[in-house]
C-alpha atoms as a PDB file:
ATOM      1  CA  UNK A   1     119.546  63.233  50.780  1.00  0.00           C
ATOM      2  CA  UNK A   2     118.394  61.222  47.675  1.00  0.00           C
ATOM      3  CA  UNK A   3     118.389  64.894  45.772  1.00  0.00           C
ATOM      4  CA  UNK A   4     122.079  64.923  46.096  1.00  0.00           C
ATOM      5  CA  UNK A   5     123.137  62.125  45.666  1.00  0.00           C
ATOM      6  CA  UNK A   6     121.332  62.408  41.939  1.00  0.00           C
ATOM      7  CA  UNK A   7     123.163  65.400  41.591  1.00  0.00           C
ATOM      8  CA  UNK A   8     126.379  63.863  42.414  1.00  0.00           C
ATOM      9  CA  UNK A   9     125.776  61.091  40.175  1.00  0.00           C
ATOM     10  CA  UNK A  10     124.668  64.251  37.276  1.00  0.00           C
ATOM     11  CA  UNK A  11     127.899  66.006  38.114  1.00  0.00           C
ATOM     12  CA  UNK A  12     129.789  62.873  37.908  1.00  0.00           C
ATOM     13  CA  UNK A  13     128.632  61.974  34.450  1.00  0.00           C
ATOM     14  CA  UNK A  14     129.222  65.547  33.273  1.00  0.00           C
ATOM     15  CA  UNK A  15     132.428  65.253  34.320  1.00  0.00           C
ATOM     16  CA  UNK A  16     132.842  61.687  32.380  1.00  0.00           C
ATOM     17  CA  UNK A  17     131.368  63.326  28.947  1.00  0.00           C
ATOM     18  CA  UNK A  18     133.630  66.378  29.346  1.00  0.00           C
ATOM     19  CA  UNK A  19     136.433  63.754  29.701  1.00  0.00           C
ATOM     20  CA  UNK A  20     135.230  61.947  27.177  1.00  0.00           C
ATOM     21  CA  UNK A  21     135.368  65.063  25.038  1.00  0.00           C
ATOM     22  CA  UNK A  22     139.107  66.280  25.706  1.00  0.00           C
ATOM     23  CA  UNK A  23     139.853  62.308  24.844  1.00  0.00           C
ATOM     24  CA  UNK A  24     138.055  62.797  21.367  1.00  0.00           C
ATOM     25  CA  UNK A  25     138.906  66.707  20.554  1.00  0.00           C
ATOM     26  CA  UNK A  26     141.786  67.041  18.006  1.00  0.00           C
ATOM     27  CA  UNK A  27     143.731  70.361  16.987  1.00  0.00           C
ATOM     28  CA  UNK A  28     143.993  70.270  13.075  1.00  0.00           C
ATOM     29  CA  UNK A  29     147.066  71.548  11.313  1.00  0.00           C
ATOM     30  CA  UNK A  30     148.529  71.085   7.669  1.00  0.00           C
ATOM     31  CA  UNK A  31     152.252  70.331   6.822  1.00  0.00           C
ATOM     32  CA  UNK A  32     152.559  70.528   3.261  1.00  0.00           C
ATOM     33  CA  UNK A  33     149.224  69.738   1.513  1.00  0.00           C
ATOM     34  CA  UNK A  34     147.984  67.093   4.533  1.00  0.00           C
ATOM     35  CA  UNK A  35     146.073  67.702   6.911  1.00  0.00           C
ATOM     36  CA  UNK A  36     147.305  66.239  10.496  1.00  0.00           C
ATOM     37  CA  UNK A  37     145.668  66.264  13.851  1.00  0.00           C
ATOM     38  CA  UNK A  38     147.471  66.242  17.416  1.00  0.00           C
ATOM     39  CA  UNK A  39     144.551  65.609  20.958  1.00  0.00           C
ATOM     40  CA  UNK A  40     144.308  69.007  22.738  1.00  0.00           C
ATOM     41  CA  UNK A  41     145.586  66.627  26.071  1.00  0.00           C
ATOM     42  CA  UNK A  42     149.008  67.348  24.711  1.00  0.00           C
ATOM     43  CA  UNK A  43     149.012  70.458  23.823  1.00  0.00           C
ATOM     44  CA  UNK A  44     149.948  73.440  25.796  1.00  0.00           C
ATOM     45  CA  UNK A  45     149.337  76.358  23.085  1.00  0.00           C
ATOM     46  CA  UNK A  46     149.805  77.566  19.282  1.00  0.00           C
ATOM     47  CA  UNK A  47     151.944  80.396  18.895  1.00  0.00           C
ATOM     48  CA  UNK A  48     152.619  82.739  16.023  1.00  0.00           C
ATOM     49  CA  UNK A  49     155.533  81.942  13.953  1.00  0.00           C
ATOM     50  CA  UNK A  50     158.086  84.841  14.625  1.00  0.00           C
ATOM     51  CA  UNK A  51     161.624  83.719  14.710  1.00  0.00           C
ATOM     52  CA  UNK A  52     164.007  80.746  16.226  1.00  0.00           C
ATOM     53  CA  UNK A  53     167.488  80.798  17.254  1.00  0.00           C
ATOM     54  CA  UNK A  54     169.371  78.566  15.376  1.00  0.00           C
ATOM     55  CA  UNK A  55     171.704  76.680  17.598  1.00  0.00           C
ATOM     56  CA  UNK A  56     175.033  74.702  15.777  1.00  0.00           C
ATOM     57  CA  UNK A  57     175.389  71.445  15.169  1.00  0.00           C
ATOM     58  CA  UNK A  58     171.428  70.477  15.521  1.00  0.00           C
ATOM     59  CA  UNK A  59     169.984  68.343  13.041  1.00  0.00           C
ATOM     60  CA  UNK A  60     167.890  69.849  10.072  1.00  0.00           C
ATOM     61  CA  UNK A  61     164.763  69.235  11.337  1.00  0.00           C
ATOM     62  CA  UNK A  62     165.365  71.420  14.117  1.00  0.00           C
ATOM     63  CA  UNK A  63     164.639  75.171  13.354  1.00  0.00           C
ATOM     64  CA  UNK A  64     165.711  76.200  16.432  1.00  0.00           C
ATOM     65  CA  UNK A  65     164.587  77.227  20.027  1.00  0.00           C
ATOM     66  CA  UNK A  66     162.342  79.819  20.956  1.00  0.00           C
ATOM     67  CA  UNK A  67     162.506  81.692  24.134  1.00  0.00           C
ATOM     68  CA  UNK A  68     158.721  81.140  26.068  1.00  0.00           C
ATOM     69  CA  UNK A  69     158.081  82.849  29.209  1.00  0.00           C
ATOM     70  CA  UNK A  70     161.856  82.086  29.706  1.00  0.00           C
ATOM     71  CA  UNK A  71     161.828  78.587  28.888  1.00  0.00           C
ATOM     72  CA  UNK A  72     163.852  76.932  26.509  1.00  0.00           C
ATOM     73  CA  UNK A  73     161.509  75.449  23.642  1.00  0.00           C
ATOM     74  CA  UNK A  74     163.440  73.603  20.490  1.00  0.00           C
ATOM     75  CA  UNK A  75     161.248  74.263  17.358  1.00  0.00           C
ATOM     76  CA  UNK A  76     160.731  70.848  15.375  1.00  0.00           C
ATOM     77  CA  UNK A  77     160.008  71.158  11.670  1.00  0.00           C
ATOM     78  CA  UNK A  78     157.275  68.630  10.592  1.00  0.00           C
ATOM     79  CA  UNK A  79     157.643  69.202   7.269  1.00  0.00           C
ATOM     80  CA  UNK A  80     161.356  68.684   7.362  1.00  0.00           C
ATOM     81  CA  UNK A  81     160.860  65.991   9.904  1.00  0.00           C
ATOM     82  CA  UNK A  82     158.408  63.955   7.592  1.00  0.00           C
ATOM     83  CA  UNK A  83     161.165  64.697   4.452  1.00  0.00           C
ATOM     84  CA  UNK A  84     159.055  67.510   2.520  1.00  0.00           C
ATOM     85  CA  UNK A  85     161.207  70.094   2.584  1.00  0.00           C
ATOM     86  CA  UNK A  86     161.482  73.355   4.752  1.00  0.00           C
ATOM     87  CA  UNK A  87     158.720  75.219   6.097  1.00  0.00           C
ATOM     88  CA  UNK A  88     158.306  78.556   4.512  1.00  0.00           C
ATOM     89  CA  UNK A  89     157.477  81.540   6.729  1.00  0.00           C
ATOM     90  CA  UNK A  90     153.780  82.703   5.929  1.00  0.00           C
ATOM     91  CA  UNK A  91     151.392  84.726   8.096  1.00  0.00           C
ATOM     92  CA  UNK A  92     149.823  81.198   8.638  1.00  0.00           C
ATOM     93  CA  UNK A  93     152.779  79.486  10.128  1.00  0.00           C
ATOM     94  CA  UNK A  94     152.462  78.619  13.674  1.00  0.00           C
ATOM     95  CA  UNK A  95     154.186  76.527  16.590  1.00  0.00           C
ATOM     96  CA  UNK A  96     152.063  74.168  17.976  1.00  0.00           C
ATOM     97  CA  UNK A  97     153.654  73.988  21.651  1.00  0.00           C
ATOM     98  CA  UNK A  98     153.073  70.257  22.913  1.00  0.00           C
ATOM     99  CA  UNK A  99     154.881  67.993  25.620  1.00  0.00           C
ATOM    100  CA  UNK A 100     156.213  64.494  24.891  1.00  0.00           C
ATOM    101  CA  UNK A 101     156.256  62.166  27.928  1.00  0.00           C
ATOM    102  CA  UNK A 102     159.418  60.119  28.632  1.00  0.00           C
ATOM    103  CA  UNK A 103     159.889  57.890  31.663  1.00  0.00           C
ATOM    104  CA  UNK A 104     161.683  60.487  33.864  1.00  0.00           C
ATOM    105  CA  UNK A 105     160.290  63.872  32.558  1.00  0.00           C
ATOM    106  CA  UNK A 106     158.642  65.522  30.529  1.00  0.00           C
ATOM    107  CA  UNK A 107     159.706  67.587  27.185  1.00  0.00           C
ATOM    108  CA  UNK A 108     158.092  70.788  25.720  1.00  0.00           C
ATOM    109  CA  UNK A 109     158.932  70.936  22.309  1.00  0.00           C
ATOM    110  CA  UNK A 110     157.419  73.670  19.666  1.00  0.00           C
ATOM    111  CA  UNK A 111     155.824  71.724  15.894  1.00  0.00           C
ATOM    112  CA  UNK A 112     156.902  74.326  13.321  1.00  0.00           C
ATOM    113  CA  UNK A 113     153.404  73.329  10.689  1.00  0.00           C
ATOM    114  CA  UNK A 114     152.205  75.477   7.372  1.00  0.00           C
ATOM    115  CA  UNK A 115     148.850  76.339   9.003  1.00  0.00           C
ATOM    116  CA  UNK A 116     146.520  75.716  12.056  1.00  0.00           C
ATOM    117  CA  UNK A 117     142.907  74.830  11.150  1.00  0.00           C
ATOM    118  CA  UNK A 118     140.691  73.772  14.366  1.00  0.00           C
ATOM    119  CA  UNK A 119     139.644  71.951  17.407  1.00  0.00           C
ATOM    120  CA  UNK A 120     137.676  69.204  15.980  1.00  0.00           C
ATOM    121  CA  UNK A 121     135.986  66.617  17.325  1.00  0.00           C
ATOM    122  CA  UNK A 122     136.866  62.403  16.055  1.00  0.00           C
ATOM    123  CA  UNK A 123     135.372  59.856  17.509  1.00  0.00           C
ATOM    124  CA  UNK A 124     137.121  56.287  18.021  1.00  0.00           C
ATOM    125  CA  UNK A 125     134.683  54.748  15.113  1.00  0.00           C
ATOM    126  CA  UNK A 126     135.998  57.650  12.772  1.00  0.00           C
ATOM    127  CA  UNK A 127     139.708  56.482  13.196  1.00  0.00           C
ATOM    128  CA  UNK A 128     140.977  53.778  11.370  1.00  0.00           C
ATOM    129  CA  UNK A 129     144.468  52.392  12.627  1.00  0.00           C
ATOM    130  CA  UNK A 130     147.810  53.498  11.266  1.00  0.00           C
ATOM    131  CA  UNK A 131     148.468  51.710   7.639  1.00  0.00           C
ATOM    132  CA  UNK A 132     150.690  49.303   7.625  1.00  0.00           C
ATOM    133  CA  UNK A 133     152.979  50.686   5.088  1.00  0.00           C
ATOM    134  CA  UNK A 134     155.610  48.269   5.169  1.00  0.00           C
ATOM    135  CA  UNK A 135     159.104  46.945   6.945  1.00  0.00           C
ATOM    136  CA  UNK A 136     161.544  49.663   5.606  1.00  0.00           C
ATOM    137  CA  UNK A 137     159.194  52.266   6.554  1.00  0.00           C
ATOM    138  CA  UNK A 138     158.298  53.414  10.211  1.00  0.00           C
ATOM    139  CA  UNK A 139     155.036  54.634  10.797  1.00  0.00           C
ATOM    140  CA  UNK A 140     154.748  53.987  14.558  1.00  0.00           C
ATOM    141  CA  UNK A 141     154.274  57.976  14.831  1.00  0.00           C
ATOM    142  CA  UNK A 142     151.009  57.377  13.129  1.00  0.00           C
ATOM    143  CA  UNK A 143     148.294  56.784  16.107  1.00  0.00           C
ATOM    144  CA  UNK A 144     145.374  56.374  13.248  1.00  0.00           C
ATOM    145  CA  UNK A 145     143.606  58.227  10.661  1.00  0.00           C
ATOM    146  CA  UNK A 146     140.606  60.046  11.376  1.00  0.00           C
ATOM    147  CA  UNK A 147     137.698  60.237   8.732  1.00  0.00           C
ATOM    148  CA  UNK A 148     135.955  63.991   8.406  1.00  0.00           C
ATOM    149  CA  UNK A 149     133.687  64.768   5.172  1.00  0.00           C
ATOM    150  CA  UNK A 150     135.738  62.019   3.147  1.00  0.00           C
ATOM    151  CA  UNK A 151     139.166  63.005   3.711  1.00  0.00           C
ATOM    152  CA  UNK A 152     141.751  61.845   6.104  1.00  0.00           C
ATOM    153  CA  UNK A 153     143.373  63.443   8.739  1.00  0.00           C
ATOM    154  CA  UNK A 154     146.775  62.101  10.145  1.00  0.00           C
ATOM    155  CA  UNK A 155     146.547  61.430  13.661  1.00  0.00           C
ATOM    156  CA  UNK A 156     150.101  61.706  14.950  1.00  0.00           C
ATOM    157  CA  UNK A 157     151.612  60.059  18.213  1.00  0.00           C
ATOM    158  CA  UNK A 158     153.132  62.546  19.794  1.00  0.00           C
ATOM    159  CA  UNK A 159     155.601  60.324  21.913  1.00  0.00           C
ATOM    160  CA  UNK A 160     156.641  58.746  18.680  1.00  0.00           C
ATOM    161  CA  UNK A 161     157.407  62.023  15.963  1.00  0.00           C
ATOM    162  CA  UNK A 162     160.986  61.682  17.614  1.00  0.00           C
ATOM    163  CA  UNK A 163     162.703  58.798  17.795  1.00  0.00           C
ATOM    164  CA  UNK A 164     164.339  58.109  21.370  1.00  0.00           C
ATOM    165  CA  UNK A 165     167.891  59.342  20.410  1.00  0.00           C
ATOM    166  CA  UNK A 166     166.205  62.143  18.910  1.00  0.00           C
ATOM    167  CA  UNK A 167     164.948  63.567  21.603  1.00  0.00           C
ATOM    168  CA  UNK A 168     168.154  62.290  23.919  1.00  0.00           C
ATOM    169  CA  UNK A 169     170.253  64.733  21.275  1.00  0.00           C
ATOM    170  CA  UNK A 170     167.666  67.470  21.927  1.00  0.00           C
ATOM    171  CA  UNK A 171     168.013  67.014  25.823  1.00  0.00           C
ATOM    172  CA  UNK A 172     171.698  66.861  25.513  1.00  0.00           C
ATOM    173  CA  UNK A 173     171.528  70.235  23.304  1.00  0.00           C
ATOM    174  CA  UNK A 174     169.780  72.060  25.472  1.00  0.00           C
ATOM    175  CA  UNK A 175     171.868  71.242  28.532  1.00  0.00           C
ATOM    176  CA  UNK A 176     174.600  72.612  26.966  1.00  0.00           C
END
């Protein structure tokens, strides 16, 4: 009996560092010439740029929607978003296919970035907290900045890229 229960207890802490992992594990993407980073827990899959449907009256940071598995998916782009310009179409572009979470639901959005890099690992005493930039500008989307071989990587809050009448005008769109 004792045998088991210290291989419950090894189990159980397996199960904690795996955990412990996912909570640390970042994919890595560039927008422009920075290099962000989003946790794997909210992320569903990267996908091959190929092409969007552009639907009327969305705002220019949306390229789209994309059609996955027959799902609706709007198609943000970050570099548009963040106010660098369009994305251009390169056999690197991908959609990074993520949910955000909103009191009643759930959201499955696609992140239109330059490039995807990798699954790295950050942990919490690599990540200093979001600059404080100023008043006029809102950087609440930043969750930190993570510190790999001397440069910084952008750690973005996925619930906060989109404002919350953002993403109301994207529900709304995609009713209709």
């Amino acid at each position: 009996m004792e045998s088991r229960v210290h291989l419950m207890e090894a189990v159980d802490e397996e199960k904690l560092v795996e955990d412990q992992m996912s909570v640390n594990q970042y994919l890595t993407f560039s927008v422009d010439d920075d290099q962000y980073a989003l946790s794997v827990a909210n992320i569903r899959e990267v996908l091959e740029f190929q092409s969007v449907t552009r639907v009327p009256r969305m705002p220019d940071y949306m390229r789209g929607i994309i059609n996955l598995r027959g799902f609706v998916v709007p198609v943000i782009d970050l570099k548009m978003k963040f106010g660098l310009g369009q994305t251009a179409r390169s056999v690197n572009s991908s959609v990074i296919v993520t949910e955000i979470l909103l009191p009643d639901r759930d959201i499955v959005i696609g992140l239109l970035t330059d490039a995807v890099s990798e699954v790295i690992v950050i942990e919490s005493d690599e990540i200093e907290p979001a600059p404080s930039i100023g008043t006029s500008i809102d950087s609440s989307f930043i969750q930190g900045m993570g510190k790999k071989q001397d440069q910084f990587i952008i750690i973005l809050n996925i619930d906060s890229v989109l404002s919350s009448h953002e993403i109301t005008d994207i529900v709304n769109e995609n009713r209709e």
